[in-house]
PDB file of N, CA and C in Angstrom:
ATOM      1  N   UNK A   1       7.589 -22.255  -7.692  1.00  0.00           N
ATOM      2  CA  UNK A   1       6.842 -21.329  -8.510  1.00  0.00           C
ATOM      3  C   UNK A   1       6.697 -19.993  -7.771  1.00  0.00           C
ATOM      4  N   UNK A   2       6.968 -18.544  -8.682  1.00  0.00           N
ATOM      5  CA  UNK A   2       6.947 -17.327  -8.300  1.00  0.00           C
ATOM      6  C   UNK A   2       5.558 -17.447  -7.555  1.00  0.00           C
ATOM      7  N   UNK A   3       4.727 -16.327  -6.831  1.00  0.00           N
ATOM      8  CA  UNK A   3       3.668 -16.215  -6.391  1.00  0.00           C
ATOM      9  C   UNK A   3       3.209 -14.605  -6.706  1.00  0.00           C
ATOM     10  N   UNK A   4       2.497 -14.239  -7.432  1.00  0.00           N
ATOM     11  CA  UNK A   4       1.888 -12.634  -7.363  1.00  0.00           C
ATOM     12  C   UNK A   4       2.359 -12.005  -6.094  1.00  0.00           C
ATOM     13  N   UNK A   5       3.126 -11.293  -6.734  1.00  0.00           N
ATOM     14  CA  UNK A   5       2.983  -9.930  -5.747  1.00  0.00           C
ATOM     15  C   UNK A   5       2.080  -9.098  -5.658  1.00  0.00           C
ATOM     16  N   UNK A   6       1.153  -8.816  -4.338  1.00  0.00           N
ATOM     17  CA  UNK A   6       0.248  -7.266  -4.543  1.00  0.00           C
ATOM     18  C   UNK A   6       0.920  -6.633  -3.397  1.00  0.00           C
ATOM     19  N   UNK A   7       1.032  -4.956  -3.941  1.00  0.00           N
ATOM     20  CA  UNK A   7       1.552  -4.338  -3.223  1.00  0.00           C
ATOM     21  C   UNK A   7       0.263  -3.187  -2.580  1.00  0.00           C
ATOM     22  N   UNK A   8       0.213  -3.245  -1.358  1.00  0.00           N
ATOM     23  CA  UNK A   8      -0.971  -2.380  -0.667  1.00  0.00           C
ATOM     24  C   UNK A   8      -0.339  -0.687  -0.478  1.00  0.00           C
ATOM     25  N   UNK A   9      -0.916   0.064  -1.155  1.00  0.00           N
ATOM     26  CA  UNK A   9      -0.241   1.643  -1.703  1.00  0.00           C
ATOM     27  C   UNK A   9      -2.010   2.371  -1.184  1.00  0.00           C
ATOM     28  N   UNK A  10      -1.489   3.409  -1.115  1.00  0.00           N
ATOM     29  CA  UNK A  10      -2.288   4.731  -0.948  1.00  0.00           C
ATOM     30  C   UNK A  10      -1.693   5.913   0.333  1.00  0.00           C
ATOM     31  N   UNK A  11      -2.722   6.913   0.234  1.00  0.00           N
ATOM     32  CA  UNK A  11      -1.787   8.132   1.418  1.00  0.00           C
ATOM     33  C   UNK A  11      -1.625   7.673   2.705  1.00  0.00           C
ATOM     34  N   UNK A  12      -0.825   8.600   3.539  1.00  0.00           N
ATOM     35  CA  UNK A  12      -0.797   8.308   4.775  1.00  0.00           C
ATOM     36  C   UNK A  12      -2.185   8.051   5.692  1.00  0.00           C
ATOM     37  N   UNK A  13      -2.209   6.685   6.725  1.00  0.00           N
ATOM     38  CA  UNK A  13      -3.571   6.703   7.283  1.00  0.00           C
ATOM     39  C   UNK A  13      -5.366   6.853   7.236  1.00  0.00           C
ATOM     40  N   UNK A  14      -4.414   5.575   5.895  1.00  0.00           N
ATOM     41  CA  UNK A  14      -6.247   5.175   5.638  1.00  0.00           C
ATOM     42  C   UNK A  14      -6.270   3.745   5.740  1.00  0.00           C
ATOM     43  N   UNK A  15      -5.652   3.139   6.469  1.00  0.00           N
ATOM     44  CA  UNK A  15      -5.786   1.797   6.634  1.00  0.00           C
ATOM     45  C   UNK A  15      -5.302   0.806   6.179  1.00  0.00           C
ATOM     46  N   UNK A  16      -4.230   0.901   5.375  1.00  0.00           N
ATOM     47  CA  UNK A  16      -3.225   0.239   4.386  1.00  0.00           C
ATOM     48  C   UNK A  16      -2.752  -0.974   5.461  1.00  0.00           C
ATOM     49  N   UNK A  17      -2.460  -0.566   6.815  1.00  0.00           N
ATOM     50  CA  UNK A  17      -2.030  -1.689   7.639  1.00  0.00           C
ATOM     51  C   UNK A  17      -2.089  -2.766   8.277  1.00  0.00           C
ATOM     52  N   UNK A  18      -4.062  -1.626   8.403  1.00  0.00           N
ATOM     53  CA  UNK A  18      -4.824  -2.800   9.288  1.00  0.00           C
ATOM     54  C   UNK A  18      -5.822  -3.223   7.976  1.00  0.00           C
ATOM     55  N   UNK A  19      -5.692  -3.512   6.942  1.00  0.00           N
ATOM     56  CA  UNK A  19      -6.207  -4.426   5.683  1.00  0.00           C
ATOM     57  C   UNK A  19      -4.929  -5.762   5.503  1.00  0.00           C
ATOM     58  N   UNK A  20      -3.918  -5.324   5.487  1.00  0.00           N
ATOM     59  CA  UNK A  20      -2.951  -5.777   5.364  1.00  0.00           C
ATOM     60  C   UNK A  20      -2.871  -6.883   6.777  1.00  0.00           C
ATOM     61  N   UNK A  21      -3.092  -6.610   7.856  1.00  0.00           N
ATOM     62  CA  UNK A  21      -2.964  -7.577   9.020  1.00  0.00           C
ATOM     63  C   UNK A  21      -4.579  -8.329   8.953  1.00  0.00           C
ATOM     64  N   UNK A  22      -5.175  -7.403   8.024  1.00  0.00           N
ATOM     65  CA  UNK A  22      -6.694  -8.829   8.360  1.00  0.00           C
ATOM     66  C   UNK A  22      -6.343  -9.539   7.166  1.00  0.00           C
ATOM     67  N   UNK A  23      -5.789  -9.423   6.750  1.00  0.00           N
ATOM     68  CA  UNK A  23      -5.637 -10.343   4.779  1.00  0.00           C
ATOM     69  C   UNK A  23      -4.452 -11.496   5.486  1.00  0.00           C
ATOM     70  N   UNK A  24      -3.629 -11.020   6.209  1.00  0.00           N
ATOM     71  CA  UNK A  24      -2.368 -11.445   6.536  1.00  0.00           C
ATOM     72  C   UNK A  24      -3.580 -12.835   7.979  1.00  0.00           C
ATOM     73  N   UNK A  25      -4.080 -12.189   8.519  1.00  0.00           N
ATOM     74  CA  UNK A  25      -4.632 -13.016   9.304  1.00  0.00           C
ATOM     75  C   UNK A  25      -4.299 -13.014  10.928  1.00  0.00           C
ATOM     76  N   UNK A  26      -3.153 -12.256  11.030  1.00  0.00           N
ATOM     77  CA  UNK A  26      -2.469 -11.987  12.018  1.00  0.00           C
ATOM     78  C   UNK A  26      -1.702 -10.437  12.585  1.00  0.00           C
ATOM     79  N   UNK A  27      -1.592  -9.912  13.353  1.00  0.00           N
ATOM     80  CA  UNK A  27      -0.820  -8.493  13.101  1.00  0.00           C
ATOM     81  C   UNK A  27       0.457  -8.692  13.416  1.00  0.00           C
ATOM     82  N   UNK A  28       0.908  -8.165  11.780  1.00  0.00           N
ATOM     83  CA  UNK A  28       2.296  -8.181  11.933  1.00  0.00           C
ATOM     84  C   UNK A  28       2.396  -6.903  11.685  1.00  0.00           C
ATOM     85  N   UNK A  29       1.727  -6.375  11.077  1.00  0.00           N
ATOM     86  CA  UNK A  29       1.798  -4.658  10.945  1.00  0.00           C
ATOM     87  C   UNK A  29       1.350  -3.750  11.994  1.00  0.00           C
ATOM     88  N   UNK A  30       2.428  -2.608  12.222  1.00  0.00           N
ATOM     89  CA  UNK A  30       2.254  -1.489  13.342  1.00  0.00           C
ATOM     90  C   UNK A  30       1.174  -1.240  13.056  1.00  0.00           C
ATOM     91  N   UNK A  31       0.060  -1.209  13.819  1.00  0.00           N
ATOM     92  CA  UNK A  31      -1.003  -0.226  13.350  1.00  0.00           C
ATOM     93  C   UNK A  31      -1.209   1.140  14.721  1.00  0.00           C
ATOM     94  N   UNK A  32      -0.650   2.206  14.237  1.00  0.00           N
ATOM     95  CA  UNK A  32      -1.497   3.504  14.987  1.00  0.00           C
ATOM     96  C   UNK A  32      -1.752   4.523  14.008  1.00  0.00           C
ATOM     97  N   UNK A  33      -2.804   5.411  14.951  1.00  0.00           N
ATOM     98  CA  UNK A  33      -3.540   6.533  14.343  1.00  0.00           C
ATOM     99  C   UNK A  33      -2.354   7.684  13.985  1.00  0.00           C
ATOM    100  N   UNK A  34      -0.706   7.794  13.799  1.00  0.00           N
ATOM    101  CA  UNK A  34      -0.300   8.175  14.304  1.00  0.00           C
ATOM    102  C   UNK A  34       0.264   8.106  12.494  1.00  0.00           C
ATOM    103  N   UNK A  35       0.202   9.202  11.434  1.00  0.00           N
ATOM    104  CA  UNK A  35       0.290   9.347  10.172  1.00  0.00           C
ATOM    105  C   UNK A  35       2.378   8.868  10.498  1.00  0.00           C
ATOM    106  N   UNK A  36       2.559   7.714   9.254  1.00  0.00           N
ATOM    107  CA  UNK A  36       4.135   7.766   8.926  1.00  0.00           C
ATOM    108  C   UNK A  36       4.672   6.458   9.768  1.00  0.00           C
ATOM    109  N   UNK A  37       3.796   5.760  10.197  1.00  0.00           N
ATOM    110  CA  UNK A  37       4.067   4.144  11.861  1.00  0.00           C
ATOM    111  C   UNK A  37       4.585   3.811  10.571  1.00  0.00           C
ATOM    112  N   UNK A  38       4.002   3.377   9.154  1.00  0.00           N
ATOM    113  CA  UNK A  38       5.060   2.293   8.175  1.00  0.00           C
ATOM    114  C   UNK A  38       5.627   2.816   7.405  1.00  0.00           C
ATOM    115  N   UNK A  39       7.165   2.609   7.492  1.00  0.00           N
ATOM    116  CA  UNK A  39       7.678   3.699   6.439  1.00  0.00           C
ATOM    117  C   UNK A  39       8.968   2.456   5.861  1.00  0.00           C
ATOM    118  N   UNK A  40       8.946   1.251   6.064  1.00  0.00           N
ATOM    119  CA  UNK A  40       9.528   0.144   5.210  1.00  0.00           C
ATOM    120  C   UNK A  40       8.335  -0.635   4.857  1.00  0.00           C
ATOM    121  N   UNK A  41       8.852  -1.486   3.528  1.00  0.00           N
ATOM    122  CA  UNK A  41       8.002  -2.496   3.004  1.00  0.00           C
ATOM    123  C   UNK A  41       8.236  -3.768   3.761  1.00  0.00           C
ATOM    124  N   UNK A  42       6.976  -4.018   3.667  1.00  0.00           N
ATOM    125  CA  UNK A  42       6.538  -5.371   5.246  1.00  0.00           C
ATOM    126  C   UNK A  42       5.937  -6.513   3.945  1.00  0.00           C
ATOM    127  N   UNK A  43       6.730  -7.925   3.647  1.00  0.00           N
ATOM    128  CA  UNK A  43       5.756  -8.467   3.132  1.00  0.00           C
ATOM    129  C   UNK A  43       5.288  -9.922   3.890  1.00  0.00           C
ATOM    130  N   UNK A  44       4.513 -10.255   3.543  1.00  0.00           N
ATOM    131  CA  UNK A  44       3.945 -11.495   4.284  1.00  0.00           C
ATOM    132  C   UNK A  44       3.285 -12.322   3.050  1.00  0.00           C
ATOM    133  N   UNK A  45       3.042 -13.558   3.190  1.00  0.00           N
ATOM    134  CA  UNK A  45       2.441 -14.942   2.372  1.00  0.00           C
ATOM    135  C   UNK A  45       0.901 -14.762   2.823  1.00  0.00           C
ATOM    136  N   UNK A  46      -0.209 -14.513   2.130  1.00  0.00           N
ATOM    137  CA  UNK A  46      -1.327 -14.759   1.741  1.00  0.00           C
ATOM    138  C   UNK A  46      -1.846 -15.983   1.052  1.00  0.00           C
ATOM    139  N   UNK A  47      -2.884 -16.792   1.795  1.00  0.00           N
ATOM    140  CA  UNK A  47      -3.894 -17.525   1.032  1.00  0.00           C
ATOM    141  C   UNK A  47      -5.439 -16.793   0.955  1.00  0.00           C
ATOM    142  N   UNK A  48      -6.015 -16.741  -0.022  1.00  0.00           N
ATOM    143  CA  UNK A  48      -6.994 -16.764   0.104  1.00  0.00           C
ATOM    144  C   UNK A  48      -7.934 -16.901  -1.202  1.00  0.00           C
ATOM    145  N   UNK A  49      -9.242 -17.382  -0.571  1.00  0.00           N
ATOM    146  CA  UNK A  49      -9.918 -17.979  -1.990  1.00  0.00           C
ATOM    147  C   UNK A  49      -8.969 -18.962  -2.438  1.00  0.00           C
ATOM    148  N   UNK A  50      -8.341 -20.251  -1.476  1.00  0.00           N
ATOM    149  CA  UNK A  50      -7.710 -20.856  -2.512  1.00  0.00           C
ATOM    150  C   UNK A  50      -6.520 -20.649  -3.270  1.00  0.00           C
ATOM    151  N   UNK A  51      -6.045 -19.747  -3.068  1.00  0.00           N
ATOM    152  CA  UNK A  51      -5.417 -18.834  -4.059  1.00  0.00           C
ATOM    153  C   UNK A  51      -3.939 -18.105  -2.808  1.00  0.00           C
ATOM    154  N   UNK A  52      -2.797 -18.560  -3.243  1.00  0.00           N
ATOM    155  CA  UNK A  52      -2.028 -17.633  -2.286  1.00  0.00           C
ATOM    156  C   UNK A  52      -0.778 -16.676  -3.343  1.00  0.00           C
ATOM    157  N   UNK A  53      -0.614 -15.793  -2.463  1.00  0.00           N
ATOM    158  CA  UNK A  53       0.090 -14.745  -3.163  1.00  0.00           C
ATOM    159  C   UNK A  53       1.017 -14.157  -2.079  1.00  0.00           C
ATOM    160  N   UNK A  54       1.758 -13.153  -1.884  1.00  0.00           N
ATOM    161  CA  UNK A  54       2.472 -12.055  -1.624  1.00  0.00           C
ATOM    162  C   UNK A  54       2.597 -11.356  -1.474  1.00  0.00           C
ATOM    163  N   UNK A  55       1.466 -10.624  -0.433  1.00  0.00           N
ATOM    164  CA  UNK A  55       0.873  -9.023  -0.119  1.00  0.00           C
ATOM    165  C   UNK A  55       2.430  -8.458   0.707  1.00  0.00           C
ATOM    166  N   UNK A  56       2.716  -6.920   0.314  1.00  0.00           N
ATOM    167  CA  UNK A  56       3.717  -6.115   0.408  1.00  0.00           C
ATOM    168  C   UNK A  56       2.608  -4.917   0.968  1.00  0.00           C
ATOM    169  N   UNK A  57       2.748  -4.715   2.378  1.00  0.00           N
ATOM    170  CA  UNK A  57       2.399  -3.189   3.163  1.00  0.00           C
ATOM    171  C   UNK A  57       3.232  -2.172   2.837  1.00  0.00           C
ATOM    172  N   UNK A  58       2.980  -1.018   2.974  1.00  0.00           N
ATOM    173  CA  UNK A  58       3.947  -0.043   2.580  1.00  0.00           C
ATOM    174  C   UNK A  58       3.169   1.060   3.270  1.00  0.00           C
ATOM    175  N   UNK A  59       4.262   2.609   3.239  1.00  0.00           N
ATOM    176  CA  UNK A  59       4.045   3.597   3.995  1.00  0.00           C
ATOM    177  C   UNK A  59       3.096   4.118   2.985  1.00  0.00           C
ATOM    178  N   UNK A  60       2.694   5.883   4.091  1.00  0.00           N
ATOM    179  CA  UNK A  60       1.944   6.296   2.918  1.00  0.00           C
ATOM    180  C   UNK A  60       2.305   7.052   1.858  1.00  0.00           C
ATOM    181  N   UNK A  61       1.726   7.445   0.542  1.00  0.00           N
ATOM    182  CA  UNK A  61       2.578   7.951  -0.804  1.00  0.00           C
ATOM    183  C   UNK A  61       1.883   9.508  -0.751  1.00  0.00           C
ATOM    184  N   UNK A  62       2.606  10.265  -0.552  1.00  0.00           N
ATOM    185  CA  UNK A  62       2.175  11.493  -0.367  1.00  0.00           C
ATOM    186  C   UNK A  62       3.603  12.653  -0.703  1.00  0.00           C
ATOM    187  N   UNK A  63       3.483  13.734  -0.367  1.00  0.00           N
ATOM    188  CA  UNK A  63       3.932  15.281  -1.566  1.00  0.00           C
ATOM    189  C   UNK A  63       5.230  15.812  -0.562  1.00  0.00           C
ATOM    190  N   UNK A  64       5.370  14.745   1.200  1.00  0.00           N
ATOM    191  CA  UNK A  64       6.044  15.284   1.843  1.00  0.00           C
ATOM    192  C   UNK A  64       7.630  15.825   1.323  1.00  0.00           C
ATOM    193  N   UNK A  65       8.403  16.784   2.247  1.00  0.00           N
ATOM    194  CA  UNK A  65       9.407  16.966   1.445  1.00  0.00           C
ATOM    195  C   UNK A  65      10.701  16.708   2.622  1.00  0.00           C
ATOM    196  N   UNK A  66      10.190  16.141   3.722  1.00  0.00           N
ATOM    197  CA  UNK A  66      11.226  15.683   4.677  1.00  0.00           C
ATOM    198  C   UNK A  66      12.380  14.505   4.070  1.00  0.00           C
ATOM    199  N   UNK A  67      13.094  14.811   4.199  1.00  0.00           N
ATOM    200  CA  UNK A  67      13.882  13.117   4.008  1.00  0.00           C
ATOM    201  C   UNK A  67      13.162  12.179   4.399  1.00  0.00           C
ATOM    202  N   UNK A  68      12.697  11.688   5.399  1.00  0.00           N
ATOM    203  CA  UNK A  68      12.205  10.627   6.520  1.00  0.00           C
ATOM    204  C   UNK A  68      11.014  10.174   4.541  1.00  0.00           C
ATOM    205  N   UNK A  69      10.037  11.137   4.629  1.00  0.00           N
ATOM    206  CA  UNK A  69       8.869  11.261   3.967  1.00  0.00           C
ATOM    207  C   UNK A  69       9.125  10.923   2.451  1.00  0.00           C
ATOM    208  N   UNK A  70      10.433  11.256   1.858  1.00  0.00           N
ATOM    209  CA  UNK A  70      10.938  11.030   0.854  1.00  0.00           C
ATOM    210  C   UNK A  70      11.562   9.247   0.568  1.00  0.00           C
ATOM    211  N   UNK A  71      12.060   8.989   1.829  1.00  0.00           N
ATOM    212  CA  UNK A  71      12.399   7.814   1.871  1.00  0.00           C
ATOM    213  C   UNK A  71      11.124   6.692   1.815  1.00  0.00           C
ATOM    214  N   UNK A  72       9.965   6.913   2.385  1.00  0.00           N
ATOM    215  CA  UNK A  72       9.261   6.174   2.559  1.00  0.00           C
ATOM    216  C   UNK A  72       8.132   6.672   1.326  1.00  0.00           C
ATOM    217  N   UNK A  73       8.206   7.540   0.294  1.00  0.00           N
ATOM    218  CA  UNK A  73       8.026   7.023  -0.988  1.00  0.00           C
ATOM    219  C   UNK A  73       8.674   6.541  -1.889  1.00  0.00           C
ATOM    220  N   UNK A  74      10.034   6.650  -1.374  1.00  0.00           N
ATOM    221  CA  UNK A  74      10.867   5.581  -2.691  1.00  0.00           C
ATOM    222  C   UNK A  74      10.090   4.024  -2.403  1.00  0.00           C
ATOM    223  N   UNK A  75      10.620   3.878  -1.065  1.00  0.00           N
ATOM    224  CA  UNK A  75       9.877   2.295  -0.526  1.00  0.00           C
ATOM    225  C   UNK A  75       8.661   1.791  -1.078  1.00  0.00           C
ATOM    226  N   UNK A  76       7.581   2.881  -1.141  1.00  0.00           N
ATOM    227  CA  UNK A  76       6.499   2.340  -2.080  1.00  0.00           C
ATOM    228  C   UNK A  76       6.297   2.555  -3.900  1.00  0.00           C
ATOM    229  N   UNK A  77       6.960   3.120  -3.968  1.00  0.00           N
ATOM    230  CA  UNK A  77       7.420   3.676  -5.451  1.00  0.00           C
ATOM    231  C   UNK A  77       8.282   1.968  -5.917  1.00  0.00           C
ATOM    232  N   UNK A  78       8.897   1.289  -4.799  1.00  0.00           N
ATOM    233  CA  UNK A  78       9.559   0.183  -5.038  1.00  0.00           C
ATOM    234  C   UNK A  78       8.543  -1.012  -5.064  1.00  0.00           C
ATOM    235  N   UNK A  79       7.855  -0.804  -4.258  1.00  0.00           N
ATOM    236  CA  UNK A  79       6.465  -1.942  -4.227  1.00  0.00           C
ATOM    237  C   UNK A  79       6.112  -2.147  -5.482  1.00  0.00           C
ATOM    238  N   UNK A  80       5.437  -0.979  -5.718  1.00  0.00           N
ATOM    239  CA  UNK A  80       4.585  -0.752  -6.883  1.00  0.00           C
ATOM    240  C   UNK A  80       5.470  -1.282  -7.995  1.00  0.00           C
ATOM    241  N   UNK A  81       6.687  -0.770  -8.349  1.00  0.00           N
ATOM    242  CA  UNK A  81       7.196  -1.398  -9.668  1.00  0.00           C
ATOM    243  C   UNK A  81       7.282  -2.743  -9.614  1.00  0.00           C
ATOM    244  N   UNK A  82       7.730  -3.211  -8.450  1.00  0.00           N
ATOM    245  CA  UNK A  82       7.943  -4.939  -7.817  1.00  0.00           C
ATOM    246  C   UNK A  82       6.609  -5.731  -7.998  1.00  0.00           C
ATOM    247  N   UNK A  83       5.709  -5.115  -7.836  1.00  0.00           N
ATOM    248  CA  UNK A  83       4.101  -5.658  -7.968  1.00  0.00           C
ATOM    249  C   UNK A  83       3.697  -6.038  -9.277  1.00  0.00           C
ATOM    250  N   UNK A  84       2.721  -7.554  -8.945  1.00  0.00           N
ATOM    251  CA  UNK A  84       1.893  -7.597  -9.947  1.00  0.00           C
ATOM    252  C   UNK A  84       0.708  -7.082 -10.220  1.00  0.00           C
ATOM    253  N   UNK A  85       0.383  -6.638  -8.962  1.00  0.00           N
ATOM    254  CA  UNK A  85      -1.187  -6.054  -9.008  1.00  0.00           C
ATOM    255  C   UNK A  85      -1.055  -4.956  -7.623  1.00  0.00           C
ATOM    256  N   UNK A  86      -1.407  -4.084  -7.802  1.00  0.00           N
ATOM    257  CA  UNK A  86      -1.333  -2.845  -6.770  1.00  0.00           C
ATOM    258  C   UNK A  86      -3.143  -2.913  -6.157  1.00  0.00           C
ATOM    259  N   UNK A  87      -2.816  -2.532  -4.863  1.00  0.00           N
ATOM    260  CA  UNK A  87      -4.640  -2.413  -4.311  1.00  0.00           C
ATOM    261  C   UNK A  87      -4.071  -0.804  -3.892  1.00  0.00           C
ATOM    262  N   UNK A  88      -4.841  -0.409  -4.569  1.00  0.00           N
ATOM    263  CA  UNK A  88      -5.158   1.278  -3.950  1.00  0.00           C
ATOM    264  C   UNK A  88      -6.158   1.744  -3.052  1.00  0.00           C
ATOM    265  N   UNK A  89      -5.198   2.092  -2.079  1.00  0.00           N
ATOM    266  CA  UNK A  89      -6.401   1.987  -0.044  1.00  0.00           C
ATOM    267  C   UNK A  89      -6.479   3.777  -0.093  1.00  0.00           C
ATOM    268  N   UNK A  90      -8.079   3.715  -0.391  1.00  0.00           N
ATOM    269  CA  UNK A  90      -8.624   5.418   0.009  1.00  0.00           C
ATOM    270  C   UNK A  90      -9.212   5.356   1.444  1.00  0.00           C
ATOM    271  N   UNK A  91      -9.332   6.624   1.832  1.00  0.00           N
ATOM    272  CA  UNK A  91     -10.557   6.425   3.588  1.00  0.00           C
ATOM    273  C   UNK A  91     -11.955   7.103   2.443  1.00  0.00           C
ATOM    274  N   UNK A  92     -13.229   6.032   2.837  1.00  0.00           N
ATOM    275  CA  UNK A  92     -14.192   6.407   2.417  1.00  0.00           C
ATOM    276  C   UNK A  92     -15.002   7.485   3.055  1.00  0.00           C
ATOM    277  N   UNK A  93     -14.726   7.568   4.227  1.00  0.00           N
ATOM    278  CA  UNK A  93     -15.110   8.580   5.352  1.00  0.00           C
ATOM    279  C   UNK A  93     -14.709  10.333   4.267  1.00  0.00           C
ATOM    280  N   UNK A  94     -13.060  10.407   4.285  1.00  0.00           N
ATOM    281  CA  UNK A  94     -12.568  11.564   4.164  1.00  0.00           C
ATOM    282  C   UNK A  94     -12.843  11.920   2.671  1.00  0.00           C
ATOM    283  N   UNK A  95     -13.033  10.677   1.965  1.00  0.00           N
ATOM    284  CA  UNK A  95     -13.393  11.033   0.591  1.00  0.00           C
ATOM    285  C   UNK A  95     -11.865  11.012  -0.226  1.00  0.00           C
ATOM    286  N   UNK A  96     -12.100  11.421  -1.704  1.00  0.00           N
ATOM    287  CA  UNK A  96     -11.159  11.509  -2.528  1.00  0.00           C
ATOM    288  C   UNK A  96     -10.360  12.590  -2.324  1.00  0.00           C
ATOM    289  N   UNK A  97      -9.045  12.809  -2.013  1.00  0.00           N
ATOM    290  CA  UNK A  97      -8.367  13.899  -1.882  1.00  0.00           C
ATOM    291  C   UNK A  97      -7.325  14.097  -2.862  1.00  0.00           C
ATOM    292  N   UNK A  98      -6.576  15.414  -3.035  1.00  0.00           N
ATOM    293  CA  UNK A  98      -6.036  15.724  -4.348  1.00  0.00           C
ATOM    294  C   UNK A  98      -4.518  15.074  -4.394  1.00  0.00           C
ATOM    295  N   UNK A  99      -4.060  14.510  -2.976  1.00  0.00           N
ATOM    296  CA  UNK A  99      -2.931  13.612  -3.378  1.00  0.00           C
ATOM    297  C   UNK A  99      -3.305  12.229  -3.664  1.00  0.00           C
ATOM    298  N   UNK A 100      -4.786  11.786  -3.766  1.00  0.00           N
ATOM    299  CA  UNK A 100      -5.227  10.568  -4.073  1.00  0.00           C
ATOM    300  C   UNK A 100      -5.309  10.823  -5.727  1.00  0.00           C
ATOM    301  N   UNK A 101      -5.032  11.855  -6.209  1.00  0.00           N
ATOM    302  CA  UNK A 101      -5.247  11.815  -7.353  1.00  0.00           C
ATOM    303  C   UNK A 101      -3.536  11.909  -8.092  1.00  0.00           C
ATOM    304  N   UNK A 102      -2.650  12.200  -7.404  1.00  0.00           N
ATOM    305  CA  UNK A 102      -1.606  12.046  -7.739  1.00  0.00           C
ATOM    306  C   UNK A 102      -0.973  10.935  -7.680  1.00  0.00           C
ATOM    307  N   UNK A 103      -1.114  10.008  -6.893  1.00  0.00           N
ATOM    308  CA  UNK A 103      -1.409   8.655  -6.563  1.00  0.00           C
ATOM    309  C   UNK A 103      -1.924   7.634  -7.714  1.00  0.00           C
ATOM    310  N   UNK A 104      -3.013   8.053  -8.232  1.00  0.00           N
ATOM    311  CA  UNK A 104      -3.578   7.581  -9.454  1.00  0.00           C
ATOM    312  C   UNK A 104      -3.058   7.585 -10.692  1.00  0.00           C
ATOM    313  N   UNK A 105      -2.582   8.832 -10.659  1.00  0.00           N
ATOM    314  CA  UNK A 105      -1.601   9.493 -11.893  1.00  0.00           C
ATOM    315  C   UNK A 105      -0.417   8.151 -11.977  1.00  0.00           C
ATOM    316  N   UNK A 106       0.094   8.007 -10.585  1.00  0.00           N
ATOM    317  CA  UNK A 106       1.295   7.519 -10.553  1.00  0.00           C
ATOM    318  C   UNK A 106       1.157   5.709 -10.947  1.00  0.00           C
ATOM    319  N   UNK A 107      -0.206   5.680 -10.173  1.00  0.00           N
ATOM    320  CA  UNK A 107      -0.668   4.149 -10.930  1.00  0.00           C
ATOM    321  C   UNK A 107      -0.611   4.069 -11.924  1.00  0.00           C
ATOM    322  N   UNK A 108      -1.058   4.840 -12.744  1.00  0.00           N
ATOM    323  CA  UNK A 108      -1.632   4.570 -14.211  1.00  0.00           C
ATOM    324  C   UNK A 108      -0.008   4.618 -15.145  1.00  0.00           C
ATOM    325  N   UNK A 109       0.702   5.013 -14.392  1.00  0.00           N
ATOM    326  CA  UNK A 109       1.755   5.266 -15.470  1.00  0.00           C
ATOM    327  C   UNK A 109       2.605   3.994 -15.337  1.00  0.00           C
ATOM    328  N   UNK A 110       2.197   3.092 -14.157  1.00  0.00           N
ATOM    329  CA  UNK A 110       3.160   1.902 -13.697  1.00  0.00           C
ATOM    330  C   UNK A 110       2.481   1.374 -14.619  1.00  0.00           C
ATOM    331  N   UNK A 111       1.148   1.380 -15.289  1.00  0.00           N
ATOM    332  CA  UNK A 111       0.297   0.111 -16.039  1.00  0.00           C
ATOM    333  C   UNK A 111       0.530  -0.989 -15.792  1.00  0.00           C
ATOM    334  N   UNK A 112       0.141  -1.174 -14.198  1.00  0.00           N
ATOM    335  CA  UNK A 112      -0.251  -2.248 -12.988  1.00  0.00           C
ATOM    336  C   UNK A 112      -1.395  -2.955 -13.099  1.00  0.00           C
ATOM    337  N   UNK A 113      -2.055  -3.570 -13.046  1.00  0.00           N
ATOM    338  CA  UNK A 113      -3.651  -3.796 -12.771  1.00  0.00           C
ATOM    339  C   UNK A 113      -3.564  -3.188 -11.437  1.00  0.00           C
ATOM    340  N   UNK A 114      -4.441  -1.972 -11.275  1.00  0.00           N
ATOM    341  CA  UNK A 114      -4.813  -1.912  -9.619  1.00  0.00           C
ATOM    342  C   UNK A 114      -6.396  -2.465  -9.636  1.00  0.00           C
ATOM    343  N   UNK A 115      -6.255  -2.453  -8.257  1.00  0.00           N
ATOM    344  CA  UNK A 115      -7.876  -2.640  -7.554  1.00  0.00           C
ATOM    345  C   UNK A 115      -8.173  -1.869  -6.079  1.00  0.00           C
ATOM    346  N   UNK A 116      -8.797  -0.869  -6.613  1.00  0.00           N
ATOM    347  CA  UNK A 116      -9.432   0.292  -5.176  1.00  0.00           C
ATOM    348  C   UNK A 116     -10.091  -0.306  -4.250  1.00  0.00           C
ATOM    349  N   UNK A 117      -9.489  -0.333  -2.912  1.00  0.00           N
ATOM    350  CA  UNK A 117     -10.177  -0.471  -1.963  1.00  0.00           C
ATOM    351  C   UNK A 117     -10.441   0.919  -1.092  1.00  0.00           C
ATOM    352  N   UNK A 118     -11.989   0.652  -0.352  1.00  0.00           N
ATOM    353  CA  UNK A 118     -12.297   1.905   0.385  1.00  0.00           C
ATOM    354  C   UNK A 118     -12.547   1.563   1.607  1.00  0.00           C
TER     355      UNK A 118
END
């Protein structure tokens, strides 16, 4: 039997990695302070609540116009369509920012179920 995919999406360096290695239970994900460490999709097997699924890490989704930066939004642009349920990772610290809203835009048009994490 298939298992849900959730794919973990939002901008560069708000924690997408290290949510992803505490859900995961273990670090398998790079984590530094260092904007662009994940720029392939990382997935790993989740249980929890009983319940296991298919969490997919990904880089961050942002306006860059480098190749490098371009590549690593196709990668999550690929999550997201691949996903059954998207978690959208904001920093609650920095607040809502205006590529978090392009981000949103881009959710809403996948008509994903997301679920915001802060």
């Amino acid at each position: 039997m298939r298992r849900d995919l959730v794919a973990v999406v939002g901008r560069p360096n708000v924690g997408k990695s290290t949510l992803f290695n505490r859900l995961v239970g273990e670090r398998v994900a790079i984590v530094e302070d260092e904007p662009g460490t994940t720029r392939d999709r990382l997935y790993a097997t989740v249980e929890w609540r009983g319940r296991e699924f298919t969490l997919v890490d990904t880089g961050g989704l942002d306006d860059g116009t480098s190749e490098v930066e371009a590549g690593v939004r196709r990668q999550a642009e690929a999550a997201i369509e691949e996903a059954d349920v998207v978690m959208f990772v904001v920093d609650a610290q920095s607040g809502i920012l205006p590529v978090e809203h392009d981000v949103a835009d881009r959710l809403r048009r996948s008509r994903k179920p997301v679920v915001m994490a802060a």
